[in-house]
C-alpha atoms as a PDB file:
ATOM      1  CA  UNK A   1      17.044 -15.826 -56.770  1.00  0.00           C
ATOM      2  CA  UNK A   2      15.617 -19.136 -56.304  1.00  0.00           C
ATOM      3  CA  UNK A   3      14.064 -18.281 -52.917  1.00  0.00           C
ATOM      4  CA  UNK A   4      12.295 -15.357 -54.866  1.00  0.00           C
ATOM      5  CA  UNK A   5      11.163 -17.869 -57.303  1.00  0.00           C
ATOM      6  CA  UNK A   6       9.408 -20.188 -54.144  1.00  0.00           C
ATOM      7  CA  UNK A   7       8.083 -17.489 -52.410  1.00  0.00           C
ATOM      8  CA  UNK A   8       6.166 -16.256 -56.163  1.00  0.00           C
ATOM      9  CA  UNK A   9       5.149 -19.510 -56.838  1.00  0.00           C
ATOM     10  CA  UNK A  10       3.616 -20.001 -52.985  1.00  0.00           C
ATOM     11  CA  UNK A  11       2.033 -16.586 -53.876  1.00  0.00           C
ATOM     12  CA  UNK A  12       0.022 -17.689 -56.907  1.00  0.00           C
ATOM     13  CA  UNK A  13      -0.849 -20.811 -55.865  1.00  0.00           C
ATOM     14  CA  UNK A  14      -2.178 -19.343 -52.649  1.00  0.00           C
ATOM     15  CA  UNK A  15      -4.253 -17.082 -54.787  1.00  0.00           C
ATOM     16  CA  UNK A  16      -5.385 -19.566 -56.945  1.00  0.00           C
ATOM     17  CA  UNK A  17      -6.573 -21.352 -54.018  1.00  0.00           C
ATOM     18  CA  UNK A  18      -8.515 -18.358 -52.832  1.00  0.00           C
ATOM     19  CA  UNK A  19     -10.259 -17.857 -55.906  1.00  0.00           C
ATOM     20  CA  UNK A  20     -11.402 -21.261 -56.349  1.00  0.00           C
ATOM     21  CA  UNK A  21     -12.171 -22.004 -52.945  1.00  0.00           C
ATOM     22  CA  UNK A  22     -13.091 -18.780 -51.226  1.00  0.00           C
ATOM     23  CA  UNK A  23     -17.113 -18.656 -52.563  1.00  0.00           C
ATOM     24  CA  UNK A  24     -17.789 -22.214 -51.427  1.00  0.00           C
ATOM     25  CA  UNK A  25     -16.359 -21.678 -48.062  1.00  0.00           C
ATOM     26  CA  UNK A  26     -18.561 -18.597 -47.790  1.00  0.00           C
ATOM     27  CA  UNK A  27     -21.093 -20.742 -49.005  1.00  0.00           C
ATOM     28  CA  UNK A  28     -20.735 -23.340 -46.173  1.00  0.00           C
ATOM     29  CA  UNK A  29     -20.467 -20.792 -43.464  1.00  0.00           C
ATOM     30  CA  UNK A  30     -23.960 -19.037 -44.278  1.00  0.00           C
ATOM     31  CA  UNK A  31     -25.809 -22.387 -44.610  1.00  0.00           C
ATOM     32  CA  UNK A  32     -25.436 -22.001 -40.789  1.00  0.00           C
ATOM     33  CA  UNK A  33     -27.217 -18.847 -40.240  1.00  0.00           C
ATOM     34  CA  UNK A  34     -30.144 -18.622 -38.918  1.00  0.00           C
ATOM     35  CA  UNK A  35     -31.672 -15.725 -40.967  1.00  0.00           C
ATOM     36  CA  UNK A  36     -33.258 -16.102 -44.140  1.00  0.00           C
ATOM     37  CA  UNK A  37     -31.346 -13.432 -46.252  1.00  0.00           C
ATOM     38  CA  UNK A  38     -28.224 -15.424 -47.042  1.00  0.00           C
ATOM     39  CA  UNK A  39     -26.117 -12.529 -47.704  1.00  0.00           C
ATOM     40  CA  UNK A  40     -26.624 -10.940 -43.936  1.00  0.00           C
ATOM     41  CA  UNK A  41     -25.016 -12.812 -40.928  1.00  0.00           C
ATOM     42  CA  UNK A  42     -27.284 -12.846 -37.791  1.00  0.00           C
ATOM     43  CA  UNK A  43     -26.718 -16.059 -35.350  1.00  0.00           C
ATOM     44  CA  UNK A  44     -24.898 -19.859 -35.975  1.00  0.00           C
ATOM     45  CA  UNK A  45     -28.290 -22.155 -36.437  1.00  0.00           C
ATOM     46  CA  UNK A  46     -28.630 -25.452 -38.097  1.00  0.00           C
ATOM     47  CA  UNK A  47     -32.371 -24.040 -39.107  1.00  0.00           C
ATOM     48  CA  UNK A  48     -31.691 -24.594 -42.138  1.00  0.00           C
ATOM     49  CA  UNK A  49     -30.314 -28.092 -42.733  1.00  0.00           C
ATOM     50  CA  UNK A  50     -33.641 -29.119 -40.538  1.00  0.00           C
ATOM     51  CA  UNK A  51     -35.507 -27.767 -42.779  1.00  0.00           C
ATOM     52  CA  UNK A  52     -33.892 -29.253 -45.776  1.00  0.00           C
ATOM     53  CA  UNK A  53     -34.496 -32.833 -44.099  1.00  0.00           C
ATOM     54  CA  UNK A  54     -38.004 -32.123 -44.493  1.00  0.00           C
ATOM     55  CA  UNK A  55     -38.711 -30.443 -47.550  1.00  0.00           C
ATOM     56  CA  UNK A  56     -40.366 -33.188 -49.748  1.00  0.00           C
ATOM     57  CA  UNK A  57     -39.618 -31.953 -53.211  1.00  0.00           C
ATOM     58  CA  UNK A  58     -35.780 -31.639 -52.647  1.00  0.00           C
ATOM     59  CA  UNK A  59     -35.407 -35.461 -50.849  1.00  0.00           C
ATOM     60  CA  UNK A  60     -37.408 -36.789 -54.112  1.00  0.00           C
ATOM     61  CA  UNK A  61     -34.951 -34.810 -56.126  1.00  0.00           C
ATOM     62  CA  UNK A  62     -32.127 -36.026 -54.652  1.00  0.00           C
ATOM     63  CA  UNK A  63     -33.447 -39.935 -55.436  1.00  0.00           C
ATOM     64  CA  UNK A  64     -34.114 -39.375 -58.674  1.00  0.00           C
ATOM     65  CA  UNK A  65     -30.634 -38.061 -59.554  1.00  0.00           C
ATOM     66  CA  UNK A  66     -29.103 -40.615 -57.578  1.00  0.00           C
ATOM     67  CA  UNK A  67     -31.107 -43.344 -59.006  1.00  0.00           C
ATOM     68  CA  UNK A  68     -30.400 -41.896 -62.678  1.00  0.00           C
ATOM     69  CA  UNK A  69     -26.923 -41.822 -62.361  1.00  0.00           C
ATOM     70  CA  UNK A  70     -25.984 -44.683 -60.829  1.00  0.00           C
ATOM     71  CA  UNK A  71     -27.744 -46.684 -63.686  1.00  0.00           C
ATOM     72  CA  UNK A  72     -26.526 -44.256 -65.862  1.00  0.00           C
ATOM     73  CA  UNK A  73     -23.167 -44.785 -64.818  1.00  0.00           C
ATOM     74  CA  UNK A  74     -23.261 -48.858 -64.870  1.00  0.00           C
ATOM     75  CA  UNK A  75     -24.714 -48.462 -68.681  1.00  0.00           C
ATOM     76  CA  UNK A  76     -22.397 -46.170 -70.191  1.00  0.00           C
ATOM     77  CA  UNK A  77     -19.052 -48.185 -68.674  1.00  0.00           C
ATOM     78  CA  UNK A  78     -20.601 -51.323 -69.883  1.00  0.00           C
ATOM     79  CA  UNK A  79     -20.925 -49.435 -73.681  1.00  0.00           C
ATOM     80  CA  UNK A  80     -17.943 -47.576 -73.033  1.00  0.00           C
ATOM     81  CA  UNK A  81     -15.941 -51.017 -72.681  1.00  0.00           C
ATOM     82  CA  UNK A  82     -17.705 -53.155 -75.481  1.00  0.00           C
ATOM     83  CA  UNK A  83     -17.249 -49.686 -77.877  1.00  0.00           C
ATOM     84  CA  UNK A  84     -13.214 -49.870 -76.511  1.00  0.00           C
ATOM     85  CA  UNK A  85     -12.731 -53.362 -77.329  1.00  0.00           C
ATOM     86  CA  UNK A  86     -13.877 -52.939 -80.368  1.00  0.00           C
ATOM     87  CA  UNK A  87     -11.959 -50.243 -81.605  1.00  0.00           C
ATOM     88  CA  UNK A  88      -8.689 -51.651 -80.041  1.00  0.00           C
ATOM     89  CA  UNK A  89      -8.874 -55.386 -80.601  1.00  0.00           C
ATOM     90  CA  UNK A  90     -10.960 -55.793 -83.508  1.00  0.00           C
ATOM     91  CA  UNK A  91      -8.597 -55.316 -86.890  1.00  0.00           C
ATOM     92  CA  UNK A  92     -10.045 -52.540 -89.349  1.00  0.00           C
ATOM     93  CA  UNK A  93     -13.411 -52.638 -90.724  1.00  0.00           C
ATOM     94  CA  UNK A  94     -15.491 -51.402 -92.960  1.00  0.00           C
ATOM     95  CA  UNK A  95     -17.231 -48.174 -91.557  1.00  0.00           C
ATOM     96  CA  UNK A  96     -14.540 -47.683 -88.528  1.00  0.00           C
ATOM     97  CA  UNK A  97     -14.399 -44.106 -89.269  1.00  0.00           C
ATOM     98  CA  UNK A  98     -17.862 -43.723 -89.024  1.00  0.00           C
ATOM     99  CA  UNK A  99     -18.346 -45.654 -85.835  1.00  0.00           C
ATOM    100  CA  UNK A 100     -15.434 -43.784 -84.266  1.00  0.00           C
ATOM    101  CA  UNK A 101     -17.170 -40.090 -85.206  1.00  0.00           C
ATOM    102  CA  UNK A 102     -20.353 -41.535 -83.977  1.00  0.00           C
ATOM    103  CA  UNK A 103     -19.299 -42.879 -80.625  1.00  0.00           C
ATOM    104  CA  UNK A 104     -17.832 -39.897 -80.077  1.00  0.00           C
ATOM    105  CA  UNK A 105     -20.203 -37.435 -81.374  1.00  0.00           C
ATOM    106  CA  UNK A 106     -22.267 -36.189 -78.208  1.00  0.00           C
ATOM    107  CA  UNK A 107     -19.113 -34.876 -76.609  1.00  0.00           C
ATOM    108  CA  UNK A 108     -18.590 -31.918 -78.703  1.00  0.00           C
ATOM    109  CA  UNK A 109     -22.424 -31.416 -79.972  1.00  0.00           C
ATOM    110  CA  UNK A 110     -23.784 -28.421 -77.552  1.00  0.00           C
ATOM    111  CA  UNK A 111     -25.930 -29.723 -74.952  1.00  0.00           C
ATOM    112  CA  UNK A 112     -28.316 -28.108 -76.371  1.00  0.00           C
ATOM    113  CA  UNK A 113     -28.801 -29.674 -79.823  1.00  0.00           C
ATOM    114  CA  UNK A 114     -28.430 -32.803 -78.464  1.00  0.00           C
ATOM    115  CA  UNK A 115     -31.439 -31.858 -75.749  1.00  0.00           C
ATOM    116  CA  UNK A 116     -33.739 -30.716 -78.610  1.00  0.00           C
ATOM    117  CA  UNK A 117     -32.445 -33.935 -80.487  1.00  0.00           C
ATOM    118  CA  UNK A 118     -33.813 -36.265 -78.096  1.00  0.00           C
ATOM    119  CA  UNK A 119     -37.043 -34.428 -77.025  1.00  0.00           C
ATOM    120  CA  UNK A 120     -38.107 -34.550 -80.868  1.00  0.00           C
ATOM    121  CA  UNK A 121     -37.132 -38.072 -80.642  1.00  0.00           C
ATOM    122  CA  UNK A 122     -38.978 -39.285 -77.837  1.00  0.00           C
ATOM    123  CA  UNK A 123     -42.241 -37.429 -78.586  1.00  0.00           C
ATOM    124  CA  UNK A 124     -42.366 -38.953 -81.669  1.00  0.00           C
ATOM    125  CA  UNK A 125     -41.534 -42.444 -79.968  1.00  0.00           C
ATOM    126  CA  UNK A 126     -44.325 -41.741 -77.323  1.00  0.00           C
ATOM    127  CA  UNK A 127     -46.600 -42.129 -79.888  1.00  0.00           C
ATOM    128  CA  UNK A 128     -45.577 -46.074 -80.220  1.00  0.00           C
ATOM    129  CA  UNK A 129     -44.470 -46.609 -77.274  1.00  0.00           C
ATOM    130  CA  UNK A 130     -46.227 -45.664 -74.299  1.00  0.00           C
ATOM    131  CA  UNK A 131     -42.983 -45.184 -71.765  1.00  0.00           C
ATOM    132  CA  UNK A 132     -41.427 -41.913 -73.707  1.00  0.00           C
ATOM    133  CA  UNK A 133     -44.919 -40.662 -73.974  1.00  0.00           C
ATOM    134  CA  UNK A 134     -44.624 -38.886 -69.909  1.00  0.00           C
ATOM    135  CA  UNK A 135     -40.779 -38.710 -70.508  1.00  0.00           C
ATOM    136  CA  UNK A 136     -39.969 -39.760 -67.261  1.00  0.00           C
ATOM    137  CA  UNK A 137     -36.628 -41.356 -65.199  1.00  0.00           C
ATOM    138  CA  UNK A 138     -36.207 -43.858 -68.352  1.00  0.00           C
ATOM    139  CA  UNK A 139     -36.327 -41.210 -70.806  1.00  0.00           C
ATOM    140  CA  UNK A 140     -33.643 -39.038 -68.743  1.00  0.00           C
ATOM    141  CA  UNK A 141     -31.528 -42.222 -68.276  1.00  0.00           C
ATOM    142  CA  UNK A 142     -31.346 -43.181 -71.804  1.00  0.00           C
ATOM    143  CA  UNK A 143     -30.055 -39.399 -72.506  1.00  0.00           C
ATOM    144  CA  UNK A 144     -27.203 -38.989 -69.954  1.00  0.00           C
ATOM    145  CA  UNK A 145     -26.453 -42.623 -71.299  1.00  0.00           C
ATOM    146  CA  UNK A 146     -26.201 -41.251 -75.146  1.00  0.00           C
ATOM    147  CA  UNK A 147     -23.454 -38.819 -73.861  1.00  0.00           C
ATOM    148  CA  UNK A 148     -21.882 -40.164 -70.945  1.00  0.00           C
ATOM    149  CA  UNK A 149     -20.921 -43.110 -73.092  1.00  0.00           C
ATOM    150  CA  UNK A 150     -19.103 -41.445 -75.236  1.00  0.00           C
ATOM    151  CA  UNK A 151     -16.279 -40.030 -72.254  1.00  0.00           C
ATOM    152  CA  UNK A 152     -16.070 -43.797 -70.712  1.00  0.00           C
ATOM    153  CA  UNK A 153     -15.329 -45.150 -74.517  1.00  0.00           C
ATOM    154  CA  UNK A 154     -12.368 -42.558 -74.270  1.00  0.00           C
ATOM    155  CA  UNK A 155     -10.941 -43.463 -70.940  1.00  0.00           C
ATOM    156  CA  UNK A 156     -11.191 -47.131 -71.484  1.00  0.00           C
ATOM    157  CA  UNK A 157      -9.849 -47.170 -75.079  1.00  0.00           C
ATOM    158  CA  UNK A 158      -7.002 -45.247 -73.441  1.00  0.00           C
ATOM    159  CA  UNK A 159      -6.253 -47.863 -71.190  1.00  0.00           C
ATOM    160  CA  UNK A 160      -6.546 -50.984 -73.837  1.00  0.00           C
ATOM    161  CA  UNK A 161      -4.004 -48.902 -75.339  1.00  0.00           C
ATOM    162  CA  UNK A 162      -1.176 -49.580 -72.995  1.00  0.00           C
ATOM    163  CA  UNK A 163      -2.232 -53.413 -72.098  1.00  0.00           C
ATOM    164  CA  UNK A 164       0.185 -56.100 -73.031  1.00  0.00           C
ATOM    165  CA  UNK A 165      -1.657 -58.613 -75.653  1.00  0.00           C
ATOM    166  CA  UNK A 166       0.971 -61.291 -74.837  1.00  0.00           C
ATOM    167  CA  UNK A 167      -0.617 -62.290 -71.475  1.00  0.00           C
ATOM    168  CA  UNK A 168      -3.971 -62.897 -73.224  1.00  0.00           C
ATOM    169  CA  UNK A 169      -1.803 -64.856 -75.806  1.00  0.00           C
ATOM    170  CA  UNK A 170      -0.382 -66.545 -73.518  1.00  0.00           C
ATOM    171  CA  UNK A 171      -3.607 -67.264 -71.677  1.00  0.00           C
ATOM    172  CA  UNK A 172      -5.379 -68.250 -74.904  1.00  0.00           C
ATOM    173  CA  UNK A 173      -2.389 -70.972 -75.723  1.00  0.00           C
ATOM    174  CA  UNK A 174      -2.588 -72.294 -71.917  1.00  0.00           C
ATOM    175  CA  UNK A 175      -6.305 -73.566 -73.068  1.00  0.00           C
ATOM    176  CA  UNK A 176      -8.529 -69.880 -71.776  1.00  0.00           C
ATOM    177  CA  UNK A 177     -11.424 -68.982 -73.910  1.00  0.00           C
ATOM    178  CA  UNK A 178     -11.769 -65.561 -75.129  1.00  0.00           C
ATOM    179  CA  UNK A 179     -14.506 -64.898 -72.292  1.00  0.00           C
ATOM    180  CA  UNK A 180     -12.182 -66.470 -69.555  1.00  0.00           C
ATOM    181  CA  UNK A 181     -10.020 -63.984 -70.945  1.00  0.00           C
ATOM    182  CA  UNK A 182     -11.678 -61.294 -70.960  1.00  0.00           C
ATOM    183  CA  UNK A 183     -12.947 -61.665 -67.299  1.00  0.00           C
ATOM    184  CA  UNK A 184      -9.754 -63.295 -65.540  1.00  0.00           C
ATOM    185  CA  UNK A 185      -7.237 -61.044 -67.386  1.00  0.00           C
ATOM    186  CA  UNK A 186      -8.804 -58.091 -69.485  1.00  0.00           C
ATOM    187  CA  UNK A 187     -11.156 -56.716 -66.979  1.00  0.00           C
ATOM    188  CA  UNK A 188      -8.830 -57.182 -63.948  1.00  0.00           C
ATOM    189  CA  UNK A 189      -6.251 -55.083 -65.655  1.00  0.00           C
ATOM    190  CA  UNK A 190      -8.291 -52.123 -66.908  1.00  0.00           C
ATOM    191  CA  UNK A 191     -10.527 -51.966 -63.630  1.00  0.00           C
ATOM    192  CA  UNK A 192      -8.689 -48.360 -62.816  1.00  0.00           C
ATOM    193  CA  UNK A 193     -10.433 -47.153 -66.109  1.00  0.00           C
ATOM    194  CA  UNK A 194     -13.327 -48.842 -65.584  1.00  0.00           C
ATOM    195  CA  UNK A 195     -13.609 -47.353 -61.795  1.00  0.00           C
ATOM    196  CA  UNK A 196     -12.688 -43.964 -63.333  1.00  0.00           C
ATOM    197  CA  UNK A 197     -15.283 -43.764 -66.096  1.00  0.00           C
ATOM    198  CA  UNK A 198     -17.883 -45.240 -63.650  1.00  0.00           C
ATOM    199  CA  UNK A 199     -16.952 -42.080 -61.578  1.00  0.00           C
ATOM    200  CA  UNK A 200     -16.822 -39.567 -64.247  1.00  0.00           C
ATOM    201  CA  UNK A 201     -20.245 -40.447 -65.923  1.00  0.00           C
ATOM    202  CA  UNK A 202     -21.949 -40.834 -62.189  1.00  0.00           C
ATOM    203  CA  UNK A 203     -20.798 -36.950 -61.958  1.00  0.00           C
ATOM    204  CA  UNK A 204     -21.916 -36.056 -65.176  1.00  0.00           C
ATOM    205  CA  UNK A 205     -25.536 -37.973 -64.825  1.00  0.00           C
ATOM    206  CA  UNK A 206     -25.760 -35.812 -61.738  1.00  0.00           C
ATOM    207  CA  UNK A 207     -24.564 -32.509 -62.792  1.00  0.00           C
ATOM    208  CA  UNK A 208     -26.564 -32.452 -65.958  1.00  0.00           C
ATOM    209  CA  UNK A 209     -29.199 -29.376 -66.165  1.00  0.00           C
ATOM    210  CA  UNK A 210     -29.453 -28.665 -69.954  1.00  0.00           C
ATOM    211  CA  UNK A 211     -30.502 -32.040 -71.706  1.00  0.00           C
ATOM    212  CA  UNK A 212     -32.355 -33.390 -68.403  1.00  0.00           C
ATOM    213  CA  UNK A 213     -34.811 -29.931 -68.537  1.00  0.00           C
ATOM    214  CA  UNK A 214     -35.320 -31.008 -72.389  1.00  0.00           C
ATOM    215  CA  UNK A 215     -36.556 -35.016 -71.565  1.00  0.00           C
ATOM    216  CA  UNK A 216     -37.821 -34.534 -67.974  1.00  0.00           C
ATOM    217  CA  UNK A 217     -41.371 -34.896 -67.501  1.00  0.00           C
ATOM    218  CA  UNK A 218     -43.519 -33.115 -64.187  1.00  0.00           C
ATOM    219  CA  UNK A 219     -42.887 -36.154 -62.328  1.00  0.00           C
ATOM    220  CA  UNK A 220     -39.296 -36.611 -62.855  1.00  0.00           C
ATOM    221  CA  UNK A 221     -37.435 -32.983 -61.981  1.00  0.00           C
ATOM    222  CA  UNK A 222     -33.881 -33.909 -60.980  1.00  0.00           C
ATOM    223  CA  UNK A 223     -31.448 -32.012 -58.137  1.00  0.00           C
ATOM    224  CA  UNK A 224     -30.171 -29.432 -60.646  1.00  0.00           C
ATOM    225  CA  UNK A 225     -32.997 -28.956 -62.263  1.00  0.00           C
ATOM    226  CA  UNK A 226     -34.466 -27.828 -58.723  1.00  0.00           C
ATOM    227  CA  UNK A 227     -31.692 -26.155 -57.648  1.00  0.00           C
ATOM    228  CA  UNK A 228     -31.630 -23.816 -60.890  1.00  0.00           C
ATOM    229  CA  UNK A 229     -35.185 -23.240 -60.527  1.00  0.00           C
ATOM    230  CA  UNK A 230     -35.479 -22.324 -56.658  1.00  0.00           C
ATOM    231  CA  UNK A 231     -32.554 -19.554 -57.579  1.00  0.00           C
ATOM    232  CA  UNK A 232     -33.979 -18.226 -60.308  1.00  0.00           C
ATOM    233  CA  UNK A 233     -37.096 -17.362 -57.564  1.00  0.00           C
ATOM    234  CA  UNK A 234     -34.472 -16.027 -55.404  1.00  0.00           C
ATOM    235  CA  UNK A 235     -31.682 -17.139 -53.177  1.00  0.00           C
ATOM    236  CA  UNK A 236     -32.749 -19.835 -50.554  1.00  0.00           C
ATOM    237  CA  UNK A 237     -30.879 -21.048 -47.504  1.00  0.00           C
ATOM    238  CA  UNK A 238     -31.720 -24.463 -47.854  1.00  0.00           C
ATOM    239  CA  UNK A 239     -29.440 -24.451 -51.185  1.00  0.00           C
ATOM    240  CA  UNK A 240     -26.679 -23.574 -49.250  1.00  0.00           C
ATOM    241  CA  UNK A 241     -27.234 -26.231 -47.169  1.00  0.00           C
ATOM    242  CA  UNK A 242     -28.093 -29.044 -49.695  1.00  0.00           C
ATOM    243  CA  UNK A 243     -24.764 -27.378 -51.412  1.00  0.00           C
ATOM    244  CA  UNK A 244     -22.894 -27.722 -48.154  1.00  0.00           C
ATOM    245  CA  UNK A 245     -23.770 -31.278 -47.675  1.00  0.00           C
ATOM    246  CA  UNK A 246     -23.050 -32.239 -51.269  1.00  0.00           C
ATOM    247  CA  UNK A 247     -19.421 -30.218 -51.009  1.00  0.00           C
ATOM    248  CA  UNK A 248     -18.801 -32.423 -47.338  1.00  0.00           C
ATOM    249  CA  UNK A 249     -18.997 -36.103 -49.332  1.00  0.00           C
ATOM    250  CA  UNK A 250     -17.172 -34.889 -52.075  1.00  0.00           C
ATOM    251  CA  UNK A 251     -14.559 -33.849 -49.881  1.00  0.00           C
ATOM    252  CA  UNK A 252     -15.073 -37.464 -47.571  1.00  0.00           C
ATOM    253  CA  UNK A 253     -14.729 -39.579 -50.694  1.00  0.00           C
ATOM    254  CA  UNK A 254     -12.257 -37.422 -52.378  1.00  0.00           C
ATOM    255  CA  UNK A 255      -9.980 -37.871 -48.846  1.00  0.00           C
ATOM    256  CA  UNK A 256     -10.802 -41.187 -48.644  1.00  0.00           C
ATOM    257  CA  UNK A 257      -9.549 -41.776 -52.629  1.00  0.00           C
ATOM    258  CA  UNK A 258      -6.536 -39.865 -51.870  1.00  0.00           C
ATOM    259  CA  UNK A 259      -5.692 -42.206 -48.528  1.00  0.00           C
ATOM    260  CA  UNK A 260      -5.872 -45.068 -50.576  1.00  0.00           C
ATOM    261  CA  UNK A 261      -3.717 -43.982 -53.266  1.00  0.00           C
ATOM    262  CA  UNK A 262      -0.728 -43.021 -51.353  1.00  0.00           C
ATOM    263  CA  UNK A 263      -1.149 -46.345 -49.182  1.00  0.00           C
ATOM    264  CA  UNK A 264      -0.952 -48.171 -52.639  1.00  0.00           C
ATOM    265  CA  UNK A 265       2.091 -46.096 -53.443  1.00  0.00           C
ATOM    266  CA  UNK A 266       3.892 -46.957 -50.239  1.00  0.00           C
ATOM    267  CA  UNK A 267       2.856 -50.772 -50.818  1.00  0.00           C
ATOM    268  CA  UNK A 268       4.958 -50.514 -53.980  1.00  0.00           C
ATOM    269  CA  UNK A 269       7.823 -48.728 -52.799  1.00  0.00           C
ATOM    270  CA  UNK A 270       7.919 -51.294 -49.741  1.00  0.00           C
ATOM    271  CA  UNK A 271       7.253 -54.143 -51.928  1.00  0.00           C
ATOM    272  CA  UNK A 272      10.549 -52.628 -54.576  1.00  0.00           C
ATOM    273  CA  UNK A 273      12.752 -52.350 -51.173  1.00  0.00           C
ATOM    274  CA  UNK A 274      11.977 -55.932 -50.033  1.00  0.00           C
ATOM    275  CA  UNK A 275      13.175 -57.134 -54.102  1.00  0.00           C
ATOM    276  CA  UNK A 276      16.013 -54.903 -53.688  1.00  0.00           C
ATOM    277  CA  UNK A 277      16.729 -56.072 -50.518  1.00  0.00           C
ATOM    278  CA  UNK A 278      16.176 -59.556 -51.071  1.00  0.00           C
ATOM    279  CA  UNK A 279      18.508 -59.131 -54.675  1.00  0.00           C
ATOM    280  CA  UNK A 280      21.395 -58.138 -52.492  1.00  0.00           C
ATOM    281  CA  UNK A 281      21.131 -60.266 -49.762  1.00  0.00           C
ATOM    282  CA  UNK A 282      21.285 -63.836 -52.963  1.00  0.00           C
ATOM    283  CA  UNK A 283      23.663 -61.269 -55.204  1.00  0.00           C
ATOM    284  CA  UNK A 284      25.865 -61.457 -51.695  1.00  0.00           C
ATOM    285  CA  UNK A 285      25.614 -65.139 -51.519  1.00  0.00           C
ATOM    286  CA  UNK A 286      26.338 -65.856 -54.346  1.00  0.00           C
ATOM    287  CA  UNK A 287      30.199 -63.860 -54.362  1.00  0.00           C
ATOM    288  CA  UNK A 288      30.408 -65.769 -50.922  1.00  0.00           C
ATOM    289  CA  UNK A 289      29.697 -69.313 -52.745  1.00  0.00           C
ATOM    290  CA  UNK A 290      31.666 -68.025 -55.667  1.00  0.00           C
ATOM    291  CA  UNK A 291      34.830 -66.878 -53.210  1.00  0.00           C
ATOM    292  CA  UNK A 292      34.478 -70.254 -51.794  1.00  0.00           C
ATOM    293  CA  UNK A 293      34.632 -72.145 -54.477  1.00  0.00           C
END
């Protein structure tokens, strides 16, 4: 019975696999043909990734979402954590419902309204101010900032949660000011979050189609923005290359992540069988010294 139960649970999980991971291997393999319909195999060729080095439009795409997100990303974990320490350290206030519903707002509004939102909002600023008037990388930045703020506030908050405010007590009482504090004990200890919602908003930034199409200007067309429009024209090779490549660093850094965790895990357990060790080995001297005696 219990062999029946491994060999179902191997089953789905192999066909869970399959279905999740089956298109974007078939994806990789026919960015390496060398014909132009991508659904018909002719010959292995890396025609098309040479051509994707050289195509203008989709390296100046590629910039632009990297540049976005990245500052994007910094932004949001620097509101995220102000907005966290706020709602976690600061004792009730007046209007703390409100800034909670606001803060977290943009994460259940459809993409949609909240693209409309801020296109009515920066024409009618680009008539003050003459930086929103072409909508370009700034406008686009401030609008992945309005929502990807919102997710970092929720995994930071999470992680004040479950800090112990006696070491910053402690710290306070041994003569630290708060921003000592902060930097030398705070920060240190909710880095993980910090890392994590740095990660999750850079993603976001650079996956977003629906509110970056609303803001963009002509100058300032992002990667998915190009991507959606080159296969709504038809399916290209060079997207399943730029795809390919894009699938290849996930992977790297997701491996890479992965390495380091289980290296930190097997620091720990090493570092818990030295104590243990080391416990016995003065819990042993001690009977001997107390036989002794």
């Amino acid at each position: 019975m219990q062999g029946n139960k491994k060999i179902l649970r191997a089953i789905i999980i192999a066909l869970a696999l399959v279905f999740l991971y089956l298109p974007i291997a078939t994806l990789v393999v026919y960015s390496f043909n060398e014909s132009k319909m991508v659904t018909i195999w002719t010959e292995f060729s890396l025609r098309w990734y040479v051509t994707l080095f050289h195509n203008e439009a989709i390296i100046k795409a590629v910039v632009i979402s990297l540049t976005i997100a990245f500052f994007t990303a910094c932004a949001s974990v620097v509101i995220g954590t102000l907005a966290a320490f706020v709602l976690v350290r600061v004792t009730s206030f007046r209007g703390e419902s409100a800034f909670v519903l606001f803060i977290t707002a943009p994460m259940v509004l459809p993409e949609v309204v909240t693209g409309l939102a801020l296109l009515l909002l920066f024409v009618t600023l680009g008539e003050f101010i003459p930086i929103f008037a072409d909508r370009g990388m700034f406008a686009i930045w401030i609008a992945h900032v309005t929502f990807c703020a919102s997710y970092t506030t929720v995994v930071i908050r999470s992680r004040f949660r479950e800090l112990d405010i006696s070491i910053e007590e402690a710290a306070m009482d041994l003569g630290a000011g708060p921003i000592k504090v902060f930097f030398a004990i705070i920060l240190p200890a909710i880095m993980p979050a910090e890392v994590a919602a740095f990660l999750l908003s850079f993603t976001m930034s650079m996956d977003d189609l629906v509110i970056a199409s609303f803001v963009a200007g002509p100058e300032s067309t992002t990667l998915p923005m190009l991507i959606f429009s080159s296969v709504r024209r038809g399916l290209s090779p060079e997207i399943n290359a730029l795809a390919s490549i894009i699938v290849l660093i996930v992977s790297v850094c997701t491996f890479f992540a992965w390495l380091s965790m289980v290296r930190k895990q097997r620091r720990v357990a090493s570092d818990l069988a030295k104590a243990k060790k080391e416990a016995l080995l003065e819990k042993r001297k001690l009977l001997r010294g107390a036989n002794r005696a």
